[in-house]
PDB file of N, CA and C in Angstrom:
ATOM      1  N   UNK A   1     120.049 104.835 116.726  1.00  0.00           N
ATOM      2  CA  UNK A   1     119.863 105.436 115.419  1.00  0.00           C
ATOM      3  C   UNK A   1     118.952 106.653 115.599  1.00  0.00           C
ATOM      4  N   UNK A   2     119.232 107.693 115.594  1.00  0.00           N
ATOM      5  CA  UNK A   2     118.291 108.805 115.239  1.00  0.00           C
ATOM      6  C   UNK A   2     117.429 109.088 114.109  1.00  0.00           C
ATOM      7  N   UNK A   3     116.148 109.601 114.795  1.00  0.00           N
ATOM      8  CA  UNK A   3     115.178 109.585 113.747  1.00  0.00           C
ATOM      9  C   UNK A   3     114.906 110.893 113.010  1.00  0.00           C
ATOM     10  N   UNK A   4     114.745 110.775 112.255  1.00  0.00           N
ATOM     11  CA  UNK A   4     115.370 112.225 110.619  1.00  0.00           C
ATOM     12  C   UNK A   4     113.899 112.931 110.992  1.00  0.00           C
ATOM     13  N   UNK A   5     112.617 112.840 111.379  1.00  0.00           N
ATOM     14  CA  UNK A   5     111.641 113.889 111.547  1.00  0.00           C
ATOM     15  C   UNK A   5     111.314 113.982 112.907  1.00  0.00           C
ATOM     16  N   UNK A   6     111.403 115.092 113.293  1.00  0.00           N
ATOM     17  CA  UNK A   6     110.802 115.453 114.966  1.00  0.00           C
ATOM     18  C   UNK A   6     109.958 114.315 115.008  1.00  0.00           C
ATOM     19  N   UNK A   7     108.931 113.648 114.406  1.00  0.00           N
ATOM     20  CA  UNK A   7     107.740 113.237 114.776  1.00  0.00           C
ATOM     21  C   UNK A   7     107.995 111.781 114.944  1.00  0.00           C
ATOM     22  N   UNK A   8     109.214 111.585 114.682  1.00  0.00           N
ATOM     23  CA  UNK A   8     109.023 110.400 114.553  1.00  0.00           C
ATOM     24  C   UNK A   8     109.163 109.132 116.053  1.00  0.00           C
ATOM     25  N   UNK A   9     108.722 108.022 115.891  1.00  0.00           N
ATOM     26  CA  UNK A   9     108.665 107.315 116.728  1.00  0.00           C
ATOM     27  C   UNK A   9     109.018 106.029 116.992  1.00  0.00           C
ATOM     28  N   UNK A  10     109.965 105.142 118.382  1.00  0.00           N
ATOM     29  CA  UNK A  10     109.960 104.054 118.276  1.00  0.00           C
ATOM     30  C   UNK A  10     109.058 103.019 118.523  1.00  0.00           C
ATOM     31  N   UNK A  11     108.655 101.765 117.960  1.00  0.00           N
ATOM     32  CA  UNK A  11     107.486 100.974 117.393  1.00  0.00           C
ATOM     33  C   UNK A  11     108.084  99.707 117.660  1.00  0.00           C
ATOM     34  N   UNK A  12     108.014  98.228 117.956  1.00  0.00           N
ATOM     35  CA  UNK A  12     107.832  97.077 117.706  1.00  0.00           C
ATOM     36  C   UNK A  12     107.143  96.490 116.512  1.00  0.00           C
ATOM     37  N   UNK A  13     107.971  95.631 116.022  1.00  0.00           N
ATOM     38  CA  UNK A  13     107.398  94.962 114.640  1.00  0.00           C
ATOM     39  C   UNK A  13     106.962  93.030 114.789  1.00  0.00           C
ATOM     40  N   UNK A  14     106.616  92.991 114.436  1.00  0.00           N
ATOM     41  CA  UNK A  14     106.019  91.442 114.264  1.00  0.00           C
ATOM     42  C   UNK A  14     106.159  90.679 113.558  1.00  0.00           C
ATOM     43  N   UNK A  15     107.109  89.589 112.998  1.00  0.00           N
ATOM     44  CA  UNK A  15     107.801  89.373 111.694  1.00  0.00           C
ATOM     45  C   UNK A  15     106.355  88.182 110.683  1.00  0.00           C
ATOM     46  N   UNK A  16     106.272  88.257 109.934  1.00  0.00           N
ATOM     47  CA  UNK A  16     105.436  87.565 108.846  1.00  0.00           C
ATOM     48  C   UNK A  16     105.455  86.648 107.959  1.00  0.00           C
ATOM     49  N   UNK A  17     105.075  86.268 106.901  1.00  0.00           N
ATOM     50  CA  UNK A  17     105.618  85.419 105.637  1.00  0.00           C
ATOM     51  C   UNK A  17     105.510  86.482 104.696  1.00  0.00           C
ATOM     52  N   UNK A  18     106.341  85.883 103.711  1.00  0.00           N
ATOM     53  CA  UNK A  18     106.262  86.582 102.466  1.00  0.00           C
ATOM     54  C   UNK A  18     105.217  86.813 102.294  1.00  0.00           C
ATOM     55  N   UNK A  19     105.107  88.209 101.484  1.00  0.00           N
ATOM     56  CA  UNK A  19     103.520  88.409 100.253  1.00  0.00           C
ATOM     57  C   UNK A  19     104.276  89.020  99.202  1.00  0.00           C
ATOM     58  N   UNK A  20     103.613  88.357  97.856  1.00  0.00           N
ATOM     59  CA  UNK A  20     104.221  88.778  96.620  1.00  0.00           C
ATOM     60  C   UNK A  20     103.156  89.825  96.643  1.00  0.00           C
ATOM     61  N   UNK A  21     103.464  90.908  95.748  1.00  0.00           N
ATOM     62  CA  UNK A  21     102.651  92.432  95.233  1.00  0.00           C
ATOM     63  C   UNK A  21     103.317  92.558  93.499  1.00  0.00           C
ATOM     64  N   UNK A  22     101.646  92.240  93.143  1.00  0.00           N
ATOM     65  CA  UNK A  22     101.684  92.810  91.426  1.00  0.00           C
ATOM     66  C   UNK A  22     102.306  94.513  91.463  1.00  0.00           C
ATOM     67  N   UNK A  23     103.012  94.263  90.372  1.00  0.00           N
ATOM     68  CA  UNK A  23     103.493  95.595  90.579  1.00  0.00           C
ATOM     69  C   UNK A  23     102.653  96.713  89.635  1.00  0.00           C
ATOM     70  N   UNK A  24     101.148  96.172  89.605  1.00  0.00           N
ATOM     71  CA  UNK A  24     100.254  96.948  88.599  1.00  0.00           C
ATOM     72  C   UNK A  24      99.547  96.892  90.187  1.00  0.00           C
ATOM     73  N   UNK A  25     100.210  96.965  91.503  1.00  0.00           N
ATOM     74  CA  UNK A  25      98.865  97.187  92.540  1.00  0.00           C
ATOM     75  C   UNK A  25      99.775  98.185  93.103  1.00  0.00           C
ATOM     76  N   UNK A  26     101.082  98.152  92.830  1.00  0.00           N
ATOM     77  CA  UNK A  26     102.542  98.466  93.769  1.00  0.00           C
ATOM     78  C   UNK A  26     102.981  99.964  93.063  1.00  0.00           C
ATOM     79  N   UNK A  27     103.727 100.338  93.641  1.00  0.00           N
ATOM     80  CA  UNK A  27     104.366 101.397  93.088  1.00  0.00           C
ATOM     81  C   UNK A  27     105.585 101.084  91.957  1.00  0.00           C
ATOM     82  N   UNK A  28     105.167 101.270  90.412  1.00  0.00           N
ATOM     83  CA  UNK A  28     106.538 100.531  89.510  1.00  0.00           C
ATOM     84  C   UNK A  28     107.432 101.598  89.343  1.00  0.00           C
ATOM     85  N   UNK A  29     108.582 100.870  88.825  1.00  0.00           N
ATOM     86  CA  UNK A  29     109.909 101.119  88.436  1.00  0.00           C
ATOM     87  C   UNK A  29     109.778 102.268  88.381  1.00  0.00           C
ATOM     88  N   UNK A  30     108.956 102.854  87.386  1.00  0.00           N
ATOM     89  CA  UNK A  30     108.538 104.237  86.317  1.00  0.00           C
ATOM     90  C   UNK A  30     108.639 104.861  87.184  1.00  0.00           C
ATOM     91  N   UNK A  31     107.657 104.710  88.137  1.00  0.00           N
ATOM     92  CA  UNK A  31     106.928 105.668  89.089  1.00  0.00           C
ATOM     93  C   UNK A  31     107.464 106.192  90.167  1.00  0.00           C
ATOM     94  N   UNK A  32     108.942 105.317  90.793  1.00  0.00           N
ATOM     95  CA  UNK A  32     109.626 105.240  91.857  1.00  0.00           C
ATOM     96  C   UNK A  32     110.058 106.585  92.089  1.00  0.00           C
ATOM     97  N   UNK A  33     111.082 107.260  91.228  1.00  0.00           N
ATOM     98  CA  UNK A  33     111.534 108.612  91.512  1.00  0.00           C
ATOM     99  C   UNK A  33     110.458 109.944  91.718  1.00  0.00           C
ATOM    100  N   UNK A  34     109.388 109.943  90.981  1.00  0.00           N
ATOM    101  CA  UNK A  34     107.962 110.708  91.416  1.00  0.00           C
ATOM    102  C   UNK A  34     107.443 110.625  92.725  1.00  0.00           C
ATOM    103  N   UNK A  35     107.394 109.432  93.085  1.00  0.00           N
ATOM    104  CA  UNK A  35     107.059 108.746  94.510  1.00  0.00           C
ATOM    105  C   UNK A  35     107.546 109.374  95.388  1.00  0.00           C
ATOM    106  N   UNK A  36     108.982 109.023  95.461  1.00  0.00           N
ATOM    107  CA  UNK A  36     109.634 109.776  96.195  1.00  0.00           C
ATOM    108  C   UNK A  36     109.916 111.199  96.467  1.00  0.00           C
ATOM    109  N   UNK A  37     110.378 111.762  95.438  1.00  0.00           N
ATOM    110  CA  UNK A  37     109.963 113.126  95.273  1.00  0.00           C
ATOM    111  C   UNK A  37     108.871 113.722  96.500  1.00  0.00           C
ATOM    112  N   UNK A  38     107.511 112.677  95.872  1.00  0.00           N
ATOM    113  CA  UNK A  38     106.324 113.105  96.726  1.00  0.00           C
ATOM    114  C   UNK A  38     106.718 113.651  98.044  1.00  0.00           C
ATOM    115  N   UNK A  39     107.094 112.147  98.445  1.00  0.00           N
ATOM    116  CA  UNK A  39     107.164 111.718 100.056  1.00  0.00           C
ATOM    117  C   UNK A  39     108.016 112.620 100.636  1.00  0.00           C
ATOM    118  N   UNK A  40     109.096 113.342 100.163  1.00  0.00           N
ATOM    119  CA  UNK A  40     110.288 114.250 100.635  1.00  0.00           C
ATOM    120  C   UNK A  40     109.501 115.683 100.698  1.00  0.00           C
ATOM    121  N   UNK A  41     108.550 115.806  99.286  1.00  0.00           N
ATOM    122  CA  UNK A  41     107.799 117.277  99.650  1.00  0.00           C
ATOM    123  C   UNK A  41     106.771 117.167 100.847  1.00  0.00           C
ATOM    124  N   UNK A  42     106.277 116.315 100.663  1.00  0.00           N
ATOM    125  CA  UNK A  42     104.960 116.007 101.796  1.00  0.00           C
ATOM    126  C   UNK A  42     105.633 116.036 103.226  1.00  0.00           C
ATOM    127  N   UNK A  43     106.858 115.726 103.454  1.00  0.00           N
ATOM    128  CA  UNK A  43     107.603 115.565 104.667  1.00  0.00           C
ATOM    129  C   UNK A  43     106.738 114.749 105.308  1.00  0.00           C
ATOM    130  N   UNK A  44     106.744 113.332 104.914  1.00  0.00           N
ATOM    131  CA  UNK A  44     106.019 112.001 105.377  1.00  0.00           C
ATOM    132  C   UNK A  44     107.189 111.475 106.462  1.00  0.00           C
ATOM    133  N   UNK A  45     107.172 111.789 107.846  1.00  0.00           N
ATOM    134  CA  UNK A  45     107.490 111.566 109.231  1.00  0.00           C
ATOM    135  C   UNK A  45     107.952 109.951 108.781  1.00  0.00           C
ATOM    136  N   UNK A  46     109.243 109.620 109.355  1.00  0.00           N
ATOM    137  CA  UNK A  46     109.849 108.652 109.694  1.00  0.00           C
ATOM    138  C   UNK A  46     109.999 107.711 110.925  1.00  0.00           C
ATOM    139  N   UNK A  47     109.547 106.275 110.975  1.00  0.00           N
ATOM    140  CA  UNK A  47     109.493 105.791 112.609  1.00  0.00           C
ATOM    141  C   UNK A  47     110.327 104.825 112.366  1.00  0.00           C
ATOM    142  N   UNK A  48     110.777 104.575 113.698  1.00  0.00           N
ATOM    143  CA  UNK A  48     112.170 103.776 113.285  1.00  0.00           C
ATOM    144  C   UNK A  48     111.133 102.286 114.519  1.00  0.00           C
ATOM    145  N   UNK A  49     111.966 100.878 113.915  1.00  0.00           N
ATOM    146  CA  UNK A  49     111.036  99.817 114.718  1.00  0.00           C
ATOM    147  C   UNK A  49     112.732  99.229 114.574  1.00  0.00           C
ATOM    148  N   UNK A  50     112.511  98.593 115.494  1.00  0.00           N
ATOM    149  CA  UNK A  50     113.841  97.725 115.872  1.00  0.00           C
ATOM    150  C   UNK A  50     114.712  96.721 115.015  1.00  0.00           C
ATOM    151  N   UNK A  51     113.343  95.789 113.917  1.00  0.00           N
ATOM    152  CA  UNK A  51     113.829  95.266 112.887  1.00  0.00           C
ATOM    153  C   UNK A  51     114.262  95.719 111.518  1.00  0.00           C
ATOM    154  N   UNK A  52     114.304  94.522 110.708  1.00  0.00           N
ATOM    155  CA  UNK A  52     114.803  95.091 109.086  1.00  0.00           C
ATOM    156  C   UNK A  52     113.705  95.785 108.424  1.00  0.00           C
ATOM    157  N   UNK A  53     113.722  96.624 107.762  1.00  0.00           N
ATOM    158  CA  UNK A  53     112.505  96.293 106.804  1.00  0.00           C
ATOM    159  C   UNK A  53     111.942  95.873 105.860  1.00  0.00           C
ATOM    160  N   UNK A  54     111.511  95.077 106.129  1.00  0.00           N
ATOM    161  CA  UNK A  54     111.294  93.945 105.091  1.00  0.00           C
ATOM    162  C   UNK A  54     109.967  93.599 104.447  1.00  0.00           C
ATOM    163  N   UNK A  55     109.976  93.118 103.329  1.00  0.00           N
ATOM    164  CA  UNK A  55     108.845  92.496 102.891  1.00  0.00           C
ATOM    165  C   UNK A  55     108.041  91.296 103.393  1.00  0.00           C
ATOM    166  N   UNK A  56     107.108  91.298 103.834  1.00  0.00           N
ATOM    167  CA  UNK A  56     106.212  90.398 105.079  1.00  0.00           C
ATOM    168  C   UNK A  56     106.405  90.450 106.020  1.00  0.00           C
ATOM    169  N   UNK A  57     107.092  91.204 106.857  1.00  0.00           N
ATOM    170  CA  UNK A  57     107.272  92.112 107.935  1.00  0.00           C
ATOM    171  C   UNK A  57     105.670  93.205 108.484  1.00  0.00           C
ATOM    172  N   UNK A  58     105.132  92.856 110.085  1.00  0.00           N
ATOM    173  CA  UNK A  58     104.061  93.477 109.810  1.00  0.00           C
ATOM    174  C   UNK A  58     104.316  94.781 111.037  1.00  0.00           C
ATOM    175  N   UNK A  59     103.637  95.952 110.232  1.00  0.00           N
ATOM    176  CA  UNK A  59     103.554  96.786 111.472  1.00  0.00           C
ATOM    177  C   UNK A  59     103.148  97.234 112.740  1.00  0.00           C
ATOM    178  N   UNK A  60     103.022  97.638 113.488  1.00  0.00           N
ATOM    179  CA  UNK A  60     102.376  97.760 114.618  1.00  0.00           C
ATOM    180  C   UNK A  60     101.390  98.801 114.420  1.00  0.00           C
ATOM    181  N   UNK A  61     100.021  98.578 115.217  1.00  0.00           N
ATOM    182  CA  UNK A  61      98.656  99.238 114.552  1.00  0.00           C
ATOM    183  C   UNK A  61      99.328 100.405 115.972  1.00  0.00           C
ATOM    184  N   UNK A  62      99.815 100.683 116.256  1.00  0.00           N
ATOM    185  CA  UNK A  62      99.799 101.847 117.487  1.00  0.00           C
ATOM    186  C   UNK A  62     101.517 102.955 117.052  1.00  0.00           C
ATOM    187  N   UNK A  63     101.779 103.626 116.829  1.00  0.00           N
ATOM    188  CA  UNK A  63     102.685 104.465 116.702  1.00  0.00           C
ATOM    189  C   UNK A  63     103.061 104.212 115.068  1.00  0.00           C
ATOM    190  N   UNK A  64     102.848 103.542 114.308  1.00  0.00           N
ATOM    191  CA  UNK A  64     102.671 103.768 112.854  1.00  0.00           C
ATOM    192  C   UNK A  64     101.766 104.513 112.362  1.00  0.00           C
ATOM    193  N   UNK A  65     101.908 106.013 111.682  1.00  0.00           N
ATOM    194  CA  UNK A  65     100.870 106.264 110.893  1.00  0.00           C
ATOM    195  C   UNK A  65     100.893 105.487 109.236  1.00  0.00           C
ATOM    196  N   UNK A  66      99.992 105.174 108.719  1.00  0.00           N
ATOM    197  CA  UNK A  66     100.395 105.087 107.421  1.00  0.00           C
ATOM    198  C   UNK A  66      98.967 105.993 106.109  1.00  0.00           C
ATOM    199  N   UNK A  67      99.609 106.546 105.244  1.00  0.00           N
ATOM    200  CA  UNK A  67      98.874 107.240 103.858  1.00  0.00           C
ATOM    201  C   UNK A  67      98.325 106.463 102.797  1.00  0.00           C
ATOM    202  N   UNK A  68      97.595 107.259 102.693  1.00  0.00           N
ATOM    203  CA  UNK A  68      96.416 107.265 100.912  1.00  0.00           C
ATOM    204  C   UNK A  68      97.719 107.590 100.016  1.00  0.00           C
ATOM    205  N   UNK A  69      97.867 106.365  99.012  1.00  0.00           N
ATOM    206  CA  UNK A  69      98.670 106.654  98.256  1.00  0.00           C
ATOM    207  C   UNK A  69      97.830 107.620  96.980  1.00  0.00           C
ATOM    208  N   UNK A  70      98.751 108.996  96.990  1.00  0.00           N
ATOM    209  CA  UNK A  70      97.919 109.433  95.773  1.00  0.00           C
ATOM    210  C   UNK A  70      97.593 108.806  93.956  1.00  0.00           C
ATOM    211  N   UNK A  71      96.260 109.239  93.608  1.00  0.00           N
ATOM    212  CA  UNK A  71      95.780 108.857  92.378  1.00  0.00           C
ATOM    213  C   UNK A  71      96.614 108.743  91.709  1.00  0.00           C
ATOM    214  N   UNK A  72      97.238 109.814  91.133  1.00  0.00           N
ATOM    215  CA  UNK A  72      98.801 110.147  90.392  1.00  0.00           C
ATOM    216  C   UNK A  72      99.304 108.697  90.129  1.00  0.00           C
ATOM    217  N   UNK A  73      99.906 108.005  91.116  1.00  0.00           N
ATOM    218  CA  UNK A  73     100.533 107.081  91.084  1.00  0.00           C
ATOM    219  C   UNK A  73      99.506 105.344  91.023  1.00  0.00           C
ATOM    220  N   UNK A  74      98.419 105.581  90.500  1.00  0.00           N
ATOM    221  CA  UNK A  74      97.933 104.706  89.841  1.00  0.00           C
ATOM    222  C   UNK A  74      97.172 104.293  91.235  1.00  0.00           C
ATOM    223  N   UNK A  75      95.767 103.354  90.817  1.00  0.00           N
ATOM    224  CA  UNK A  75      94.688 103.230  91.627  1.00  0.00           C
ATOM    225  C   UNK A  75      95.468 101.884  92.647  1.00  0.00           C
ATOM    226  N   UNK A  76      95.670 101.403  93.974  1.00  0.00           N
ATOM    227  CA  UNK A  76      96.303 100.634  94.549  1.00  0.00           C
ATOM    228  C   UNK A  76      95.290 100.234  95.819  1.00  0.00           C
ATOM    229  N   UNK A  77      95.552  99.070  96.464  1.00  0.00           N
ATOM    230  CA  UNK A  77      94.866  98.706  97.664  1.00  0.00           C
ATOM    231  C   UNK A  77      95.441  99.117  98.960  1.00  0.00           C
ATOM    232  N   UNK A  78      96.740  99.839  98.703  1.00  0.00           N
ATOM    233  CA  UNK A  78      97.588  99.506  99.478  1.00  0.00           C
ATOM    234  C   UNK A  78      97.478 101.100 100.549  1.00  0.00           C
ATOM    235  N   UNK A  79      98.242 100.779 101.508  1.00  0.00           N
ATOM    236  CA  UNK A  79      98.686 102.690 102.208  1.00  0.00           C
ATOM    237  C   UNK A  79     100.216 102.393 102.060  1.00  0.00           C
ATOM    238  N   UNK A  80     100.680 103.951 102.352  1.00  0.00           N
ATOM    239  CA  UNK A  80     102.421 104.209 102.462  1.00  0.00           C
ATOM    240  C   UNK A  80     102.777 104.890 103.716  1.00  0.00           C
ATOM    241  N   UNK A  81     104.146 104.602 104.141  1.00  0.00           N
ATOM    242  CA  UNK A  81     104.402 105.309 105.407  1.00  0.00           C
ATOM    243  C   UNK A  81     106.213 105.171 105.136  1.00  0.00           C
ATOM    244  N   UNK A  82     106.467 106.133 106.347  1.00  0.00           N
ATOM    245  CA  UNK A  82     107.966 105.625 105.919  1.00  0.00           C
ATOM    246  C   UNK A  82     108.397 105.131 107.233  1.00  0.00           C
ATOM    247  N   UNK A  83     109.993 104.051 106.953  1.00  0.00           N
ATOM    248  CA  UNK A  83     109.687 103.027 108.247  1.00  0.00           C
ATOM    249  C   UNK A  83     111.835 103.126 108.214  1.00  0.00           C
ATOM    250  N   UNK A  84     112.002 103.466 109.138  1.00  0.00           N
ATOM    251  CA  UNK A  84     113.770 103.399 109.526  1.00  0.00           C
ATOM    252  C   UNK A  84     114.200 104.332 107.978  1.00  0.00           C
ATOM    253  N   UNK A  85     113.454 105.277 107.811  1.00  0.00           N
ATOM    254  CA  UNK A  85     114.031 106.045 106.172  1.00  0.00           C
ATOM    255  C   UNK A  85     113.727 104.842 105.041  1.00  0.00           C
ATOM    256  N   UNK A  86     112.979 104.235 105.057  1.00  0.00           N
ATOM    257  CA  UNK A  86     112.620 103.305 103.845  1.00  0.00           C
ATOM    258  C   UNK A  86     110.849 103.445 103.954  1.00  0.00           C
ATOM    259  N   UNK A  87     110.585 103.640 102.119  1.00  0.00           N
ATOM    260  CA  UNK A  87     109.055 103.983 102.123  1.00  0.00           C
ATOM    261  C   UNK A  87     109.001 102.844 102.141  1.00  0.00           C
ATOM    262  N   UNK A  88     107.623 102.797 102.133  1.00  0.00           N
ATOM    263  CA  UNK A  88     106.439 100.994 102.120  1.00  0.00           C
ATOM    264  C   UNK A  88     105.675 101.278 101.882  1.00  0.00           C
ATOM    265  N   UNK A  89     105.172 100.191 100.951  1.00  0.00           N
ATOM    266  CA  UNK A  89     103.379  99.834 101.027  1.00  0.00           C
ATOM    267  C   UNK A  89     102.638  98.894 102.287  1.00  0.00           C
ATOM    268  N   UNK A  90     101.921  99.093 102.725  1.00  0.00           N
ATOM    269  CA  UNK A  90     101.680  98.423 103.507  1.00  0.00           C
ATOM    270  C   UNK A  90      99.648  98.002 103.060  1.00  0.00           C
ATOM    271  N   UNK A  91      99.540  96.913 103.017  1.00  0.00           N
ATOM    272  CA  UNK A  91      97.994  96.157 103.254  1.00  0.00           C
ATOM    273  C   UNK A  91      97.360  97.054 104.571  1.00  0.00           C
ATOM    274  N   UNK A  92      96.451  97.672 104.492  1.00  0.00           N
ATOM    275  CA  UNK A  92      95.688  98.062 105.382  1.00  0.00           C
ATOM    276  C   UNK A  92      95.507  97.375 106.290  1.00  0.00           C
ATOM    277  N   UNK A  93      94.502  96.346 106.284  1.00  0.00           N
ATOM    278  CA  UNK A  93      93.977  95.577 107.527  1.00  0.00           C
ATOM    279  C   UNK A  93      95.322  94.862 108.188  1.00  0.00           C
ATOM    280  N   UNK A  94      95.481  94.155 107.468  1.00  0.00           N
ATOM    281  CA  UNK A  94      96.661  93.569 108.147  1.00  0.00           C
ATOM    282  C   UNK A  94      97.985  94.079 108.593  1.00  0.00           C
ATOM    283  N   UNK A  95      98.409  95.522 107.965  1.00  0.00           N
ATOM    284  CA  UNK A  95      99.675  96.074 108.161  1.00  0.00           C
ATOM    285  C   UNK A  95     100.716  95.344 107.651  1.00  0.00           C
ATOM    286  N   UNK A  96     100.931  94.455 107.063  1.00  0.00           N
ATOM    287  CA  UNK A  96     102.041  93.681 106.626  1.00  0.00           C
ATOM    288  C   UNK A  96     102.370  94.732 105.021  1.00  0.00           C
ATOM    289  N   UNK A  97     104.115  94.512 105.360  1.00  0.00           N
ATOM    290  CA  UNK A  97     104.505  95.480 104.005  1.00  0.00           C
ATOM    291  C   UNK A  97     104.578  94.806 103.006  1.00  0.00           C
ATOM    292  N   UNK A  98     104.016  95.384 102.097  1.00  0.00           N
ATOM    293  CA  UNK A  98     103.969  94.033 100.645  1.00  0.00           C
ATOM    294  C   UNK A  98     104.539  94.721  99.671  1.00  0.00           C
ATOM    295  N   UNK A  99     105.812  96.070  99.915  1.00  0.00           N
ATOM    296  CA  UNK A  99     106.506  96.408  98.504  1.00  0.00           C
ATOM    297  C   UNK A  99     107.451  97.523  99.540  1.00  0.00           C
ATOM    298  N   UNK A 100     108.568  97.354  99.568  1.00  0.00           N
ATOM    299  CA  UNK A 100     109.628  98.272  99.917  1.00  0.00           C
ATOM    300  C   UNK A 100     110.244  98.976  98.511  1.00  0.00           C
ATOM    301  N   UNK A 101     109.682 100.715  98.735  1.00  0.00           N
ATOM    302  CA  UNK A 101     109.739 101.385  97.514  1.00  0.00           C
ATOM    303  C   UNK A 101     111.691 101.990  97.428  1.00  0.00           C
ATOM    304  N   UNK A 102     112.017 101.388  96.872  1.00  0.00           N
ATOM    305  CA  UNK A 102     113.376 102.084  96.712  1.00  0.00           C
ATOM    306  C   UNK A 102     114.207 102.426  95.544  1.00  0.00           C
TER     307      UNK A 102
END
């Protein structure tokens, strides 16, 4: 599979349990097409990892970058990155994705 930004990179993933995400922590419905928008102007680099991407799925702390989700889109715990062309939230410490934005 080729990866859609020069920058991007292949990664190993680590599979997880579920985590549910309030969607007053998450990126909502409303907000989804803005979001995106963002992420396409910002040209937020794409890494491709071997698995699905999935929810409780965790990332790898080495060739993942992940972002400060901006204010705009409401105060959150979370960072964003994009992973095989699919955004995410991802939990900081732990790297596990707790909302596939689509």
């Amino acid at each position: 599979m080729p990866a859609i930004a020069a920058q991007a990179q292949t990664v190993g993933v680590a599979r997880g349990g579920p985590v549910v995400v309030d969607e007053s922590e998450g990126i909502t419905v409303e907000q989804r097409p803005a979001f995106r928008e963002y992420i396409v102007r910002e040209r937020v680099p794409t890494y491709t990892i071997p698995d699905r991407v999935v929810v409780g799925n965790v990332l790898p702390e080495a060739g993942v970058m992940t972002y400060d989700v901006p204010q705009r889109f409401g105060a959150t715990p979370y960072r964003y990155t994009v992973v095989n062309g699919a955004t995410v939230l991802v939990e900081p410490r732990s790297r596990r994705i707790v909302q596939v934005v689509e």
